[in-house]
C-alpha atoms as a PDB file:
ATOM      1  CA  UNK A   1      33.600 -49.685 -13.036  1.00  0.00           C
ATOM      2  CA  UNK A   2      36.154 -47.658 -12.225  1.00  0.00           C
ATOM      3  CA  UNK A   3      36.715 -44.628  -9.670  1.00  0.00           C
ATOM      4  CA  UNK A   4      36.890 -42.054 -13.329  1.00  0.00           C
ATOM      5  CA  UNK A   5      33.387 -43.721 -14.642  1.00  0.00           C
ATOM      6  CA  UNK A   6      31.599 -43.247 -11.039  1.00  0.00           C
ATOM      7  CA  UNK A   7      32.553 -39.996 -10.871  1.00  0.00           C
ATOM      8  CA  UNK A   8      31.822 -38.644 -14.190  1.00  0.00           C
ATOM      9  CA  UNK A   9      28.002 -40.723 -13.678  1.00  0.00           C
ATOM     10  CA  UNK A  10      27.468 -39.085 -10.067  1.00  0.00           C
ATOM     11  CA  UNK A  11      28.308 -35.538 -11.941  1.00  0.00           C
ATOM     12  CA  UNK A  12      25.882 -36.362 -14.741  1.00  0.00           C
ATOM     13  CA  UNK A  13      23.254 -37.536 -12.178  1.00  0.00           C
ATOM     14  CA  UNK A  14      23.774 -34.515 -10.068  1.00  0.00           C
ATOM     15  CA  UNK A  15      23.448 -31.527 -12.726  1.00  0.00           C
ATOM     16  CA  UNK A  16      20.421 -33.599 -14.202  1.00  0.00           C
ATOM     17  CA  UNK A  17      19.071 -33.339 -10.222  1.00  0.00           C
ATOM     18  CA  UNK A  18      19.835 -29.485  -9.932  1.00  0.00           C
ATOM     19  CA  UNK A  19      18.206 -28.834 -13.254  1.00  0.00           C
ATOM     20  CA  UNK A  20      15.333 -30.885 -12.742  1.00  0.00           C
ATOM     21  CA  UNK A  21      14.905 -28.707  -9.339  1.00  0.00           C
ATOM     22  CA  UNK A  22      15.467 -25.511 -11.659  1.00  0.00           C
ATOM     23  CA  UNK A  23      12.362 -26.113 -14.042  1.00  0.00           C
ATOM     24  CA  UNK A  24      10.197 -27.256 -11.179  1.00  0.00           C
ATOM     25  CA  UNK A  25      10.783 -23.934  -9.210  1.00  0.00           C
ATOM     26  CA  UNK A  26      10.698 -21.881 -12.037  1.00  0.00           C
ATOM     27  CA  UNK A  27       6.463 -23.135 -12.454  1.00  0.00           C
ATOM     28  CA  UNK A  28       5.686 -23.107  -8.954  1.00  0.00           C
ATOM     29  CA  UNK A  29       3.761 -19.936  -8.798  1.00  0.00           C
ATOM     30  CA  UNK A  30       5.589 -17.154  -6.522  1.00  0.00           C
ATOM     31  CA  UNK A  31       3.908 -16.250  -3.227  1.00  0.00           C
ATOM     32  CA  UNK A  32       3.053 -12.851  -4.810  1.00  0.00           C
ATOM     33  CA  UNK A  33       1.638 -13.714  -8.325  1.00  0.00           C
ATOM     34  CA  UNK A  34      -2.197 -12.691  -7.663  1.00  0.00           C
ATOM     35  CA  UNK A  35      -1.048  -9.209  -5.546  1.00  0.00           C
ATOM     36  CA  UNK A  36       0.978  -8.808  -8.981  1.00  0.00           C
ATOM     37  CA  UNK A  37      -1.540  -9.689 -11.432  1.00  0.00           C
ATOM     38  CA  UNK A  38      -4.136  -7.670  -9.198  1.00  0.00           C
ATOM     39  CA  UNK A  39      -2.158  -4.454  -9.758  1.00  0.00           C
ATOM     40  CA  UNK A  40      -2.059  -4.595 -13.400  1.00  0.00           C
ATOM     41  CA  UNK A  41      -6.059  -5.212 -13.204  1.00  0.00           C
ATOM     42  CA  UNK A  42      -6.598  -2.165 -11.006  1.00  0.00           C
ATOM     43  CA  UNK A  43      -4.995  -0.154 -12.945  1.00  0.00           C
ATOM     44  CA  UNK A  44      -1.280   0.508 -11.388  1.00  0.00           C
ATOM     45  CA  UNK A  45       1.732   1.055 -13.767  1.00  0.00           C
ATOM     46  CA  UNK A  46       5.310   0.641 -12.594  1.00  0.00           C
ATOM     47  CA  UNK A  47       7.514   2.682 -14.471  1.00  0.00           C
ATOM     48  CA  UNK A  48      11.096   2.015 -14.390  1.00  0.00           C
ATOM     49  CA  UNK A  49      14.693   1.529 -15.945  1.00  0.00           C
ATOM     50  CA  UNK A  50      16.905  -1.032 -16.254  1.00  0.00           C
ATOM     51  CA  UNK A  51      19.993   0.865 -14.730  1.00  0.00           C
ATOM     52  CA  UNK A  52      17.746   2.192 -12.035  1.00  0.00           C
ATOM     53  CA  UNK A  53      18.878   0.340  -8.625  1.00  0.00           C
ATOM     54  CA  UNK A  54      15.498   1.493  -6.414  1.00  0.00           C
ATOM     55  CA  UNK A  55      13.656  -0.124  -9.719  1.00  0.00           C
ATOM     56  CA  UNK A  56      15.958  -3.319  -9.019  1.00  0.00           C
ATOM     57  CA  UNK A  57      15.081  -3.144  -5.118  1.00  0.00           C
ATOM     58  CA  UNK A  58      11.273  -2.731  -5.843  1.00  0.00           C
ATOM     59  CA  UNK A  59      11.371  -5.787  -8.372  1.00  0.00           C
ATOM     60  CA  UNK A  60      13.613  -7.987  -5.795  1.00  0.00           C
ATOM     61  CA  UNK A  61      10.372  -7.543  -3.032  1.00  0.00           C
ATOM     62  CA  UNK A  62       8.324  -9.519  -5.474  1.00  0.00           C
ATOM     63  CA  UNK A  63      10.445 -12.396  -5.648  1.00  0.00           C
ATOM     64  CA  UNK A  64       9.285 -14.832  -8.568  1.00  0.00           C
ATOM     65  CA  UNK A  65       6.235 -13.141  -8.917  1.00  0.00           C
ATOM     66  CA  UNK A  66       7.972  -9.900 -10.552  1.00  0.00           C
ATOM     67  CA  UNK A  67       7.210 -11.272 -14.194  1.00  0.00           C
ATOM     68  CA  UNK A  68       3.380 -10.189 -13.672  1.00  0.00           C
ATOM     69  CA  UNK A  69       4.098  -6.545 -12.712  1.00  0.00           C
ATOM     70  CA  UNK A  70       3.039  -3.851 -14.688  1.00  0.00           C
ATOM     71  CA  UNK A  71       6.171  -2.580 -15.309  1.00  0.00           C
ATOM     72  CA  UNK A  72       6.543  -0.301 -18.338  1.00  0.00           C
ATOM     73  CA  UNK A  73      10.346  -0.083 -18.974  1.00  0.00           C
ATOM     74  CA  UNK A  74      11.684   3.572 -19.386  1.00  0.00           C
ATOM     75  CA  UNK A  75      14.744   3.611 -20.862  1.00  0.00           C
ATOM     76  CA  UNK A  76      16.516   2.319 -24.410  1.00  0.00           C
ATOM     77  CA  UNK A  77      19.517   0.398 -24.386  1.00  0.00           C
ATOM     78  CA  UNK A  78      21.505   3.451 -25.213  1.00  0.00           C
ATOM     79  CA  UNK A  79      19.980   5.414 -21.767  1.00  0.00           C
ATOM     80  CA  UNK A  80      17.255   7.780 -23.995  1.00  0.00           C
ATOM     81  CA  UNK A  81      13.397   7.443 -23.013  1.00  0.00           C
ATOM     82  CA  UNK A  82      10.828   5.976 -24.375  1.00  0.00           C
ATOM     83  CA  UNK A  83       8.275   7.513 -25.767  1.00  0.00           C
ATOM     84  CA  UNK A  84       5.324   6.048 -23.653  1.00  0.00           C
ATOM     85  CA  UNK A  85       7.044   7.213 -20.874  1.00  0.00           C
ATOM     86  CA  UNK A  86       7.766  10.602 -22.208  1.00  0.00           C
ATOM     87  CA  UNK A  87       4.073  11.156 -23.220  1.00  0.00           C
ATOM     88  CA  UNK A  88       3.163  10.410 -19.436  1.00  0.00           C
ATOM     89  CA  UNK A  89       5.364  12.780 -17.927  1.00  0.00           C
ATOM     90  CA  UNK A  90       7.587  10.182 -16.411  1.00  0.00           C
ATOM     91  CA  UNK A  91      10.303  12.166 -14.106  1.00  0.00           C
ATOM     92  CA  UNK A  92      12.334   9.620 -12.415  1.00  0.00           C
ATOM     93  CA  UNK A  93      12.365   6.092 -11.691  1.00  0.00           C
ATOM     94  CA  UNK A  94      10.663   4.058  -9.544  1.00  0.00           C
ATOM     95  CA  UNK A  95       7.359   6.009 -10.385  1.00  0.00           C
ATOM     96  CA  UNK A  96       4.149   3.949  -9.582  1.00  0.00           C
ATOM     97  CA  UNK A  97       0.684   5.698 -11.307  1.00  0.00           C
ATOM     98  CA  UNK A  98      -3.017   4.836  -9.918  1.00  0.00           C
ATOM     99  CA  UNK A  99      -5.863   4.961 -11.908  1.00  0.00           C
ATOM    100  CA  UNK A 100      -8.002   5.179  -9.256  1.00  0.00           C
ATOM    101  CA  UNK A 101      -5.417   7.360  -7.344  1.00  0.00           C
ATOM    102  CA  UNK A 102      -4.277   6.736  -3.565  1.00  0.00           C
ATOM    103  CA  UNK A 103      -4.943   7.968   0.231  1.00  0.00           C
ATOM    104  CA  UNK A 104      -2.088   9.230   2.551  1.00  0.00           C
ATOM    105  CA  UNK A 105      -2.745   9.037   6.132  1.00  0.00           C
ATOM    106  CA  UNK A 106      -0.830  11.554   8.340  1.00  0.00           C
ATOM    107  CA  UNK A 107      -1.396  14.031  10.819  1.00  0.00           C
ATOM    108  CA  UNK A 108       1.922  16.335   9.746  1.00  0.00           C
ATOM    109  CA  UNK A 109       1.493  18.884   6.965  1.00  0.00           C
ATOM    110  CA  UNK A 110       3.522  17.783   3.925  1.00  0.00           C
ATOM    111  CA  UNK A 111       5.757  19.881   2.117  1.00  0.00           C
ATOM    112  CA  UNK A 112       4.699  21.033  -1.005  1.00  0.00           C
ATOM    113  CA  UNK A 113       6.780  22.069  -4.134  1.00  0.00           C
ATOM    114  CA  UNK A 114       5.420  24.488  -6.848  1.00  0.00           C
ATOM    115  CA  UNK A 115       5.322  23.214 -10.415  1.00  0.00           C
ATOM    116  CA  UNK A 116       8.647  23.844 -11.383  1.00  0.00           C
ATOM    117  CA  UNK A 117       8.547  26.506 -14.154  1.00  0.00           C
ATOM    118  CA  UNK A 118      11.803  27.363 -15.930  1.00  0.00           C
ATOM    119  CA  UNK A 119      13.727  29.476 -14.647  1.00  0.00           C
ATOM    120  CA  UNK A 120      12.500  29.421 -10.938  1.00  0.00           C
ATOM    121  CA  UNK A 121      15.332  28.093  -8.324  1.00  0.00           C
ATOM    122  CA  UNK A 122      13.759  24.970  -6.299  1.00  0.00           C
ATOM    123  CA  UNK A 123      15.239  24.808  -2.656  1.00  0.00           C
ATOM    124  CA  UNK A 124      15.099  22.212  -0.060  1.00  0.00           C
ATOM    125  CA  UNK A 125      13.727  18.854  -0.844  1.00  0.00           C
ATOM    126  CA  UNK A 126      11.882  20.760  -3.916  1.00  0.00           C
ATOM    127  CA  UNK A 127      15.353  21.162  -5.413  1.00  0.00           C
ATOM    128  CA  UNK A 128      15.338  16.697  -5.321  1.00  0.00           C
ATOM    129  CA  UNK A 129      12.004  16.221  -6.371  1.00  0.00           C
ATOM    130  CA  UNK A 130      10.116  19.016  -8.264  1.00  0.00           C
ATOM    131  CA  UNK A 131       8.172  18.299 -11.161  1.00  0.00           C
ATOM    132  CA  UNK A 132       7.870  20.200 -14.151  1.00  0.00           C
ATOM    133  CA  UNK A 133       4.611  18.901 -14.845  1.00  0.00           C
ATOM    134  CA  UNK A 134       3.194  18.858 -11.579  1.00  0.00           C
ATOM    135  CA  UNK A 135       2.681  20.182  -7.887  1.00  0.00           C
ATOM    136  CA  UNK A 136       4.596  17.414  -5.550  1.00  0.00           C
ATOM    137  CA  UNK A 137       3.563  16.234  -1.867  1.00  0.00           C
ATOM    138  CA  UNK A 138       6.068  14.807  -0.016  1.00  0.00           C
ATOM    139  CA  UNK A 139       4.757  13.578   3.708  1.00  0.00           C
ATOM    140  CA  UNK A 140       6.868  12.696   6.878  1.00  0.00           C
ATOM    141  CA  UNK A 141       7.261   9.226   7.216  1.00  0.00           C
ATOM    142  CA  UNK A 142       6.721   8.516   3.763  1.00  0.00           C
ATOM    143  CA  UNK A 143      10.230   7.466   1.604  1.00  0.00           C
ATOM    144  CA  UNK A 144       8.202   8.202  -1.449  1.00  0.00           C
ATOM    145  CA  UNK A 145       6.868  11.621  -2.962  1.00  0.00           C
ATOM    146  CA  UNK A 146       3.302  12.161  -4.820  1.00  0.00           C
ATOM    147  CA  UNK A 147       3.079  14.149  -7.702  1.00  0.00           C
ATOM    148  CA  UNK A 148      -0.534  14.841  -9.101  1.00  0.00           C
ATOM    149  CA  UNK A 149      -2.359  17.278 -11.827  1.00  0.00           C
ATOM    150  CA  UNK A 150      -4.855  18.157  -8.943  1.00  0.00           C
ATOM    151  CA  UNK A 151      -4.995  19.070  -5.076  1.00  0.00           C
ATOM    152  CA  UNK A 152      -5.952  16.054  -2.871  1.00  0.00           C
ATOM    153  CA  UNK A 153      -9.026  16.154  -1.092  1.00  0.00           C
ATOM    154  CA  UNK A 154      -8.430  15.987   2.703  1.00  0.00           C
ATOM    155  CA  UNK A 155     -10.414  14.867   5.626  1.00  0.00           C
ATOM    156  CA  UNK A 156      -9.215  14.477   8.658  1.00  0.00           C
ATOM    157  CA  UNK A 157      -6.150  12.879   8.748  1.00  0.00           C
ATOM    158  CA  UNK A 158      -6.840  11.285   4.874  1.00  0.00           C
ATOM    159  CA  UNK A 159      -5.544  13.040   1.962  1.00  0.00           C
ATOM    160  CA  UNK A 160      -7.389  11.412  -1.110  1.00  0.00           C
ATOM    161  CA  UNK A 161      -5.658  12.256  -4.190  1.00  0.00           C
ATOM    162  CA  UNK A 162      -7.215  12.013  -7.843  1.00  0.00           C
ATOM    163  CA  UNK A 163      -7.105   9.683 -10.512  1.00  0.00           C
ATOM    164  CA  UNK A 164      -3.737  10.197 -12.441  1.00  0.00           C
ATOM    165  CA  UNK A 165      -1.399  10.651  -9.309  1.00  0.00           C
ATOM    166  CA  UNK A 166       2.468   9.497  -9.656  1.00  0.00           C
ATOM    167  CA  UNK A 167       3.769   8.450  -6.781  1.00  0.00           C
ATOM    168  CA  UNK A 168       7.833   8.093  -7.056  1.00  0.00           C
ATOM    169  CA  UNK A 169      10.222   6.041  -5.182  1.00  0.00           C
ATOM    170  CA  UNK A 170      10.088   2.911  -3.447  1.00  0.00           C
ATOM    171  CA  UNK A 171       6.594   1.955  -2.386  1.00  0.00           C
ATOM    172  CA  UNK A 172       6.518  -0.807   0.562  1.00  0.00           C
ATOM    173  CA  UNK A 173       4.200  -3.359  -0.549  1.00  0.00           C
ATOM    174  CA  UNK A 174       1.900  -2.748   2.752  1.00  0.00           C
ATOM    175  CA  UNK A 175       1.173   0.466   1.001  1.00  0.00           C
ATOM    176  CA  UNK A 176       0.583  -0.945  -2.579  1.00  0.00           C
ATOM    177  CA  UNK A 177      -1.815  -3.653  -1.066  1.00  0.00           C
ATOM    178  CA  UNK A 178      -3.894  -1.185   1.020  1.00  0.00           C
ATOM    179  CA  UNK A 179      -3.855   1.340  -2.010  1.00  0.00           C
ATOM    180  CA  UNK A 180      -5.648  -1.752  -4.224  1.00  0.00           C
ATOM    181  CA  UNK A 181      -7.736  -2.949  -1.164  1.00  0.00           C
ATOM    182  CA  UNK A 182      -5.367  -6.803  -1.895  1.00  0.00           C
ATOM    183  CA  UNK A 183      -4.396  -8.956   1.312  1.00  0.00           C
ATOM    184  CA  UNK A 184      -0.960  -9.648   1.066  1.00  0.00           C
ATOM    185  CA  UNK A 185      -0.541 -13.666   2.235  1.00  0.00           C
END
């Protein structure tokens, strides 16, 4: 054979190889599959939109495993909401909800932002991260803010908020594990 041949053959044989490798990875399960399945059976929504880069972020942690989220896209092709995310109040992207709602452990008061009625000026961090649907908790040491329909019950250094809390912004996975009682591998 000549040089041309071989090389055209080893070419062949080596995209066939890298393929090959392709469809085997893409069924090995991901490391996170069950934590990801588990959310969706507990209850946990992850509401996002394509464009949204902290959306991207929190879907990169995942890895492989990122098909099982519960992710409810946001946002049409065109940039206008959906509906299902309209009828649950969604206010920004990444927002994670909890039907069984979620515990904060600090020992700082958070800050707390009024319902933001129109026509009333938000300052501070309220001005980044008020709700018009809700009262918002935003905690030191937290790079996430909670909104929720109802005060959080609070004991100690616990604050136990309700069924129906929103919690928006990048959530480590620690936190989303401990928040589903899952042990992350």
């Amino acid at each position: 054979m000549e040089i041309k041949t071989k090389f055209i053959i080893f070419i062949i044989i080596v995209i066939v190889l890298v393929g090959g490798l392709g469809v085997y990875a893409s069924f090995k399960p991901g490391k996170l599959d069950d934590f990801a399945k588990t959310l969706g059976q507990k209850g946990v929504k992850f509401y996002g939109a394509f464009w949204c880069s902290h959306c991207q972020s929190q879907k990169a942690q995942f890895g492989t495993s990122k098909k099982y989220l519960p992710y409810v896209e946001c946002s049409k092709t065109d940039n206008t909401p959906e509906q299902v995310c309209l009828d649950a109040k969604i206010e920004g992207y990444p927002t994670w909800t909890f039907d069984n709602g979620i515990k904060i452990n600090s020992t700082s008061e958070p800050i707390i932002c009024p319902v933001g009625e129109e026509g009333v000026v938000q300052v501070g961090i309220c001005s980044d991260i008020a709700s018009k649907y809700y009262r918002v908790w935003s905690f030191s040491g937290y790079n996430f803010s909670i909104k929720s329909p109802n005060d959080p019950i609070v004991s100690e250094n616990i604050w136990q908020f309700p069924s129906g809390v929103q919690v928006v912004g990048e959530i480590p996975l620690p936190y989303l594990a401990e928040q589903i009682q899952f042990t992350l591998p």
